[in-house]
Protein backbone atom coordinates (compact mmCIF):
# COMPACT_ATOMS: atom_id res chain seq x y z
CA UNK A 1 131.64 148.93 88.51
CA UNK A 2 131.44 146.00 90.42
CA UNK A 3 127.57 144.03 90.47
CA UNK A 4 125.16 143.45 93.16
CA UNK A 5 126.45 139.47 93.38
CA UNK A 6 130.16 141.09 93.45
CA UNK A 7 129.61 143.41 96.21
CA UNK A 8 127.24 141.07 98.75
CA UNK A 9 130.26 138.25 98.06
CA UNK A 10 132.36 140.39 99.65
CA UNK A 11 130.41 140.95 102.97
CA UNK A 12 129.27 137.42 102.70
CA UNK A 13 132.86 135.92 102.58
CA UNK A 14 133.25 134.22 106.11
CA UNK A 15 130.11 134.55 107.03
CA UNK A 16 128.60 131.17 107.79
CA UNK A 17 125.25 132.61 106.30
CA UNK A 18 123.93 129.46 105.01
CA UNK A 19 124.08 127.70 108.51
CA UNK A 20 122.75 130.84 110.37
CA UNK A 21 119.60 131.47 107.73
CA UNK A 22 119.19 127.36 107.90
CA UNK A 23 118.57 127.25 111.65
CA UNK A 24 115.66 129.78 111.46
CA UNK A 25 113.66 127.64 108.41
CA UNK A 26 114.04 124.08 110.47
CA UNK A 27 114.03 125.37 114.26
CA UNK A 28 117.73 124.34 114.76
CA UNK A 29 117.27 126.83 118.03
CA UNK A 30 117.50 126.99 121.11
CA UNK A 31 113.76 127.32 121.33
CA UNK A 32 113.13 124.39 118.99
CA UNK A 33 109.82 124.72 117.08
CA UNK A 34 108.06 125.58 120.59
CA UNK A 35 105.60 127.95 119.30
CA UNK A 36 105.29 129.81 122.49
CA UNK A 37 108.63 129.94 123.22
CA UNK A 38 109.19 131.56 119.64
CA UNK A 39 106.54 134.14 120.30
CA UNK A 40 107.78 134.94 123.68
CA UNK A 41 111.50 135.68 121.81
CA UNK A 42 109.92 138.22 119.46
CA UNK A 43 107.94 139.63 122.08
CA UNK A 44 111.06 139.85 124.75
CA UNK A 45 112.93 141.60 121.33
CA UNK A 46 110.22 144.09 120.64
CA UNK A 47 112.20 146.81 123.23
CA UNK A 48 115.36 146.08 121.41
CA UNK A 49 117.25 144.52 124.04
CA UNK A 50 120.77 142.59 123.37
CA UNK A 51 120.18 139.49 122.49
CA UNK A 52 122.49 137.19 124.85
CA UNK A 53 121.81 139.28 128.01
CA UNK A 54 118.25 140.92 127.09
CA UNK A 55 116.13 138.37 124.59
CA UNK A 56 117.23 135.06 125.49
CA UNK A 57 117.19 135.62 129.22
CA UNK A 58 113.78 137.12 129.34
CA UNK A 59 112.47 134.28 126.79
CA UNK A 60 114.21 131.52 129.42
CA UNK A 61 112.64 132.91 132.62
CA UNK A 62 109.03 132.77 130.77
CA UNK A 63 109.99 129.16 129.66
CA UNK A 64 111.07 127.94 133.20
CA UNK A 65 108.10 130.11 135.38
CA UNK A 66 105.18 128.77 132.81
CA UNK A 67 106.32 126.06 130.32
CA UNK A 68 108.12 123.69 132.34
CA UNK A 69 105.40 124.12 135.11
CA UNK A 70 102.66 122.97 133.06
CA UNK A 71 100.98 126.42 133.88
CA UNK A 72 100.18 127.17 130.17
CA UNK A 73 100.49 124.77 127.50
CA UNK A 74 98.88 126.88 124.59
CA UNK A 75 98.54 130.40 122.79
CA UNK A 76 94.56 130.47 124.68
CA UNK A 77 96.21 129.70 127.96
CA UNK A 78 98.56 132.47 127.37
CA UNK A 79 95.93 134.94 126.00
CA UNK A 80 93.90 134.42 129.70
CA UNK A 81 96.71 135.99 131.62
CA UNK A 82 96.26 139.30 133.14
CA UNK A 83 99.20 141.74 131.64
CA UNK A 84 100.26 142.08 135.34
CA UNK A 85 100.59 138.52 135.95
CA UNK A 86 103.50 138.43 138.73
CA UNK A 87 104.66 135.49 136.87
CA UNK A 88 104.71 137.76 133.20
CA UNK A 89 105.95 140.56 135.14
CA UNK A 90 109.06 138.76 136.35
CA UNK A 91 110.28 137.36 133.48
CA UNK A 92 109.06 140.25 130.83
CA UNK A 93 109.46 143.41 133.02
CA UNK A 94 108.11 146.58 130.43
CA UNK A 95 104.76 146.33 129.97
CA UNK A 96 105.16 146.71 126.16
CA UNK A 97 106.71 143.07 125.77
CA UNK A 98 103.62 141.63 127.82
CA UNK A 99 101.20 143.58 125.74
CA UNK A 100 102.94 142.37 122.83
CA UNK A 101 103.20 138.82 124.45
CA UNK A 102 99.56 138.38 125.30
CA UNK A 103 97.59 140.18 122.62
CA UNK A 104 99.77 138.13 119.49
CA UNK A 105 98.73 135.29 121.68
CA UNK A 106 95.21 136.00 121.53
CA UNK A 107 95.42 136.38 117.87
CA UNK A 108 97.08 133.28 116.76
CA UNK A 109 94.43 131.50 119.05
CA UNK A 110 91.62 131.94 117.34
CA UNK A 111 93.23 130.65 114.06
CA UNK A 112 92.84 126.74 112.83
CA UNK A 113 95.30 124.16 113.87
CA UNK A 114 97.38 123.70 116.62
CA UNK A 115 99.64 126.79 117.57
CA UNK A 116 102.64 125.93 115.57
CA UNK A 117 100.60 125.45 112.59
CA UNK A 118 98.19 128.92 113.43
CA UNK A 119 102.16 130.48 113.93
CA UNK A 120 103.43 129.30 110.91
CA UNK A 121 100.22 129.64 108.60
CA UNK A 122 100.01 133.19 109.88
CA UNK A 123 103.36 134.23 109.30
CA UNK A 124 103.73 132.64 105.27
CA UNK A 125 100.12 134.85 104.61
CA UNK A 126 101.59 137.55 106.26
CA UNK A 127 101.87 140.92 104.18
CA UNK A 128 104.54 143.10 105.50
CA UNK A 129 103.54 145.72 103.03
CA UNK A 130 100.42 145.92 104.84
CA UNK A 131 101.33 144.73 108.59
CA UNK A 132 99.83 147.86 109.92
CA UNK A 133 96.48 146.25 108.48
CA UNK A 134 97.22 142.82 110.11
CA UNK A 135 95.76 141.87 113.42
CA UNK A 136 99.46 141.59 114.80
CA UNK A 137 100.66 144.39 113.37
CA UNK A 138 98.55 146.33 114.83
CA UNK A 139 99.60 145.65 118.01
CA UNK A 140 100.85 148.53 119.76
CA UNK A 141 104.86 147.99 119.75
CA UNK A 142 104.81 145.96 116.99
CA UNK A 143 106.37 147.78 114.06
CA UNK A 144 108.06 146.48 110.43
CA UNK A 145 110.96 145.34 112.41
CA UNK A 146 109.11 142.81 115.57
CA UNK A 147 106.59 141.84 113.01
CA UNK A 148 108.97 140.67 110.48
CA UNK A 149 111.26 138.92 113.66
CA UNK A 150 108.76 136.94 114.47
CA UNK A 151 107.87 135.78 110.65
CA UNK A 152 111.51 134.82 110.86
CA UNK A 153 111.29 132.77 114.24
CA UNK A 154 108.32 131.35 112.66
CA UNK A 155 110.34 129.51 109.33
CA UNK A 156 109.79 132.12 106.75
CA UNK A 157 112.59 133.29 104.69
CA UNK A 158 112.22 137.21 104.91
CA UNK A 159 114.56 139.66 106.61
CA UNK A 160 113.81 142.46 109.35
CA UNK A 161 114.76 145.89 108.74
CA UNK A 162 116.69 147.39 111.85
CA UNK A 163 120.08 149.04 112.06
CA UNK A 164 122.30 146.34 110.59
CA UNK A 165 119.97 145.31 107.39
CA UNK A 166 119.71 149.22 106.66
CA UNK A 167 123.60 149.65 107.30
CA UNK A 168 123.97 146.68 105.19
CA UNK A 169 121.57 148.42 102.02
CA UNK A 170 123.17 151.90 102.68
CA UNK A 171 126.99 150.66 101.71
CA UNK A 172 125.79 148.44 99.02
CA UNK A 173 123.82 151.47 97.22
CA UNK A 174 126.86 153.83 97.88
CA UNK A 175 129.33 150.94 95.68
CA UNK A 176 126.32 150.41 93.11
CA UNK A 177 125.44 152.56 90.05
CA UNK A 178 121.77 152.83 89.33
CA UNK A 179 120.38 150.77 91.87
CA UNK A 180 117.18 150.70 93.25
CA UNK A 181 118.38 149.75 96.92
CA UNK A 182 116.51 152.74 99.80
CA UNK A 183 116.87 151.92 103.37
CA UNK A 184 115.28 155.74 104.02
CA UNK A 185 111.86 153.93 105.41
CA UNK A 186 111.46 150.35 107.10
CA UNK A 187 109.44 148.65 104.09
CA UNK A 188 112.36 150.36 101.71
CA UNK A 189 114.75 148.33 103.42
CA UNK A 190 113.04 145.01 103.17
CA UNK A 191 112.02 145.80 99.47
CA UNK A 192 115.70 146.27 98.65
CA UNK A 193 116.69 143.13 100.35
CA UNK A 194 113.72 141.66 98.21
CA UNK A 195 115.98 142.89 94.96
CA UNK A 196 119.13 141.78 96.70
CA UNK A 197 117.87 138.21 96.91
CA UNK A 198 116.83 137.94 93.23
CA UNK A 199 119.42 139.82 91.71
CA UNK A 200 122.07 138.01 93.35
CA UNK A 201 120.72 134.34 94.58
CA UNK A 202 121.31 134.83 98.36
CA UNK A 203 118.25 134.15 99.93
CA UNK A 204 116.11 136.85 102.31
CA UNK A 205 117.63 135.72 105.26
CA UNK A 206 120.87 135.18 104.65
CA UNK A 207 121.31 138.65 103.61
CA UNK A 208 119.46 139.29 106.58
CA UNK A 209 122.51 137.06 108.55
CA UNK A 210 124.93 138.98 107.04
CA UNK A 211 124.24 142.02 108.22
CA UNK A 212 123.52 140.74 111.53
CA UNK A 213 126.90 139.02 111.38
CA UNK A 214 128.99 142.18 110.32
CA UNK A 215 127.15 144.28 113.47
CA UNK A 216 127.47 141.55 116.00
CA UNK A 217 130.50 141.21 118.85
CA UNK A 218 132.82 138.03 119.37
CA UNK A 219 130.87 136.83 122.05
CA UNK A 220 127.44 136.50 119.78
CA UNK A 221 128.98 135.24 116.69
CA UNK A 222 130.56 132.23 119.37
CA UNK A 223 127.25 131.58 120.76
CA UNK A 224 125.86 131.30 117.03
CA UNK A 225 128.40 128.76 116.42
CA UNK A 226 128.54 126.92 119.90
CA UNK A 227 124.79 125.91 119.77
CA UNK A 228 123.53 126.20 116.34
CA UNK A 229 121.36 129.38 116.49
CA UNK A 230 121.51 132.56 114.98
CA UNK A 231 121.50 134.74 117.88
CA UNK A 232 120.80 139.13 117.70
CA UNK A 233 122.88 142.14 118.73
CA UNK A 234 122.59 145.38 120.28
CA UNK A 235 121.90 147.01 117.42
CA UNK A 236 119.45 144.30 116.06
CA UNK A 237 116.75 146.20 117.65
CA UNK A 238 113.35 148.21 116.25
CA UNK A 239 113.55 151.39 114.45
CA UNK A 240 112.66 154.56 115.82
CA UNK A 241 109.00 154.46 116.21
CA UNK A 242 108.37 150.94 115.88
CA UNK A 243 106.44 151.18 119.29
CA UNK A 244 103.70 153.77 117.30
């Protein structure tokens, strides 16, 4: 029987996982390490939209409509809109993504530092074992899958379970004997990737890449490698009842 390291070489061969899992830890994005920017691409994902004509759009009207107008320049200014802001309702449309939007906002506020630091220091303590205990977590429309995303945007080497990363775990325990790979619940799937990564060297994200790699079309994957980010697919979206 072939090992763990045997069968993940296999799905990682042409994958440029390294690169893709590299531009999350240094901000080698198109949002930079723009803290609200990164927060408004988790929240835009949190309805599981397509990346390249859902996400990114969504993400770029909020940057143009409040960034570059100097209308907010931090997570407190953000927190003080109303969730029917014209402004948030043209570029977020559902009102779950502007819930999600302003209450993280108001969360990360009231931590020390500026709001890159309160965004990264929030999402290294982070316990995704316990995110339904966590102030973000428990943000209606935040489930395993948006909380970990935004962990991710935020530099931490993890991996979100949606529909790839579970496809991924599901044919991997099918070719492996005695494994202890599940992808039957969300926190499964990130525990197995959790095994993946030590038994086998590749880190959290990568395998996280991967699978995003193997369920994404041509047009993402040339995006990814046009401009350096690591961009998500239509089936890179939340798992039933991740808005509970």
């Amino acid at each position: 029987m072939p090992t763990a390291t045997e069968l993940l070489d296999r799905r990682a061969d042409g994958v440029p996982h390294e690169r893709l899992a590299d531009a999350f830890l240094a901000f080698d994005r198109w949002t930079g390490d723009d803290p609200l920017l990164l927060l408004a691409e988790a929240a835009a994902a949190s309805t599981g939209q397509r990346y390249l004509t859902g996400v990114r759009p969504t993400a770029e009207r909020f940057r143009d409509a409040f960034l570059e107008t100097g209308r907010i320049g931090s997570y407190a200014d953000l927190a003080a809109l109303e969730l029917d802001d014209d402004g948030l309702v043209e570029a977020f449309g559902a009102e779950r993504k502007r819930r999600v939007l302003l209450e993280a906002a108001d969360v990360l506020a009231d931590r020390p530092g500026d709001d890159l630091t309160a965004l990264r220091s929030w999402a290294a303590e982070a316990d995704v074992y316990r995110y339904d205990e966590d102030p973000i977590g428990a943000i209606a429309g935040v489930g395993p899958a948006t909380f970990q995303y935004l962990r991710m945007l935020a530099g931490v080497d993890t991996v979100k379970p949606d529909p790839p990363t579970v496809e991924l775990v599901e044919g991997l325990a099918d070719d492996l004997e005695n494994s202890p790979l599940d992808a039957t619940e969300p926190l499964r799937t990130v525990a197995s990737c959790e095994w993946l990564a030590c038994e086998t060297g590749y880190r959290r994200l990568e395998i996280d890449r991967i699978a995003w790699w193997h369920a994404a079309d041509e047009d993402e994957r040339a995006a990814a490698s046009d401009d350096g980010h690591a961009v998500g697919s239509e089936d890179e979206r939340a798992p039933a009842g991740e808005d509970e």
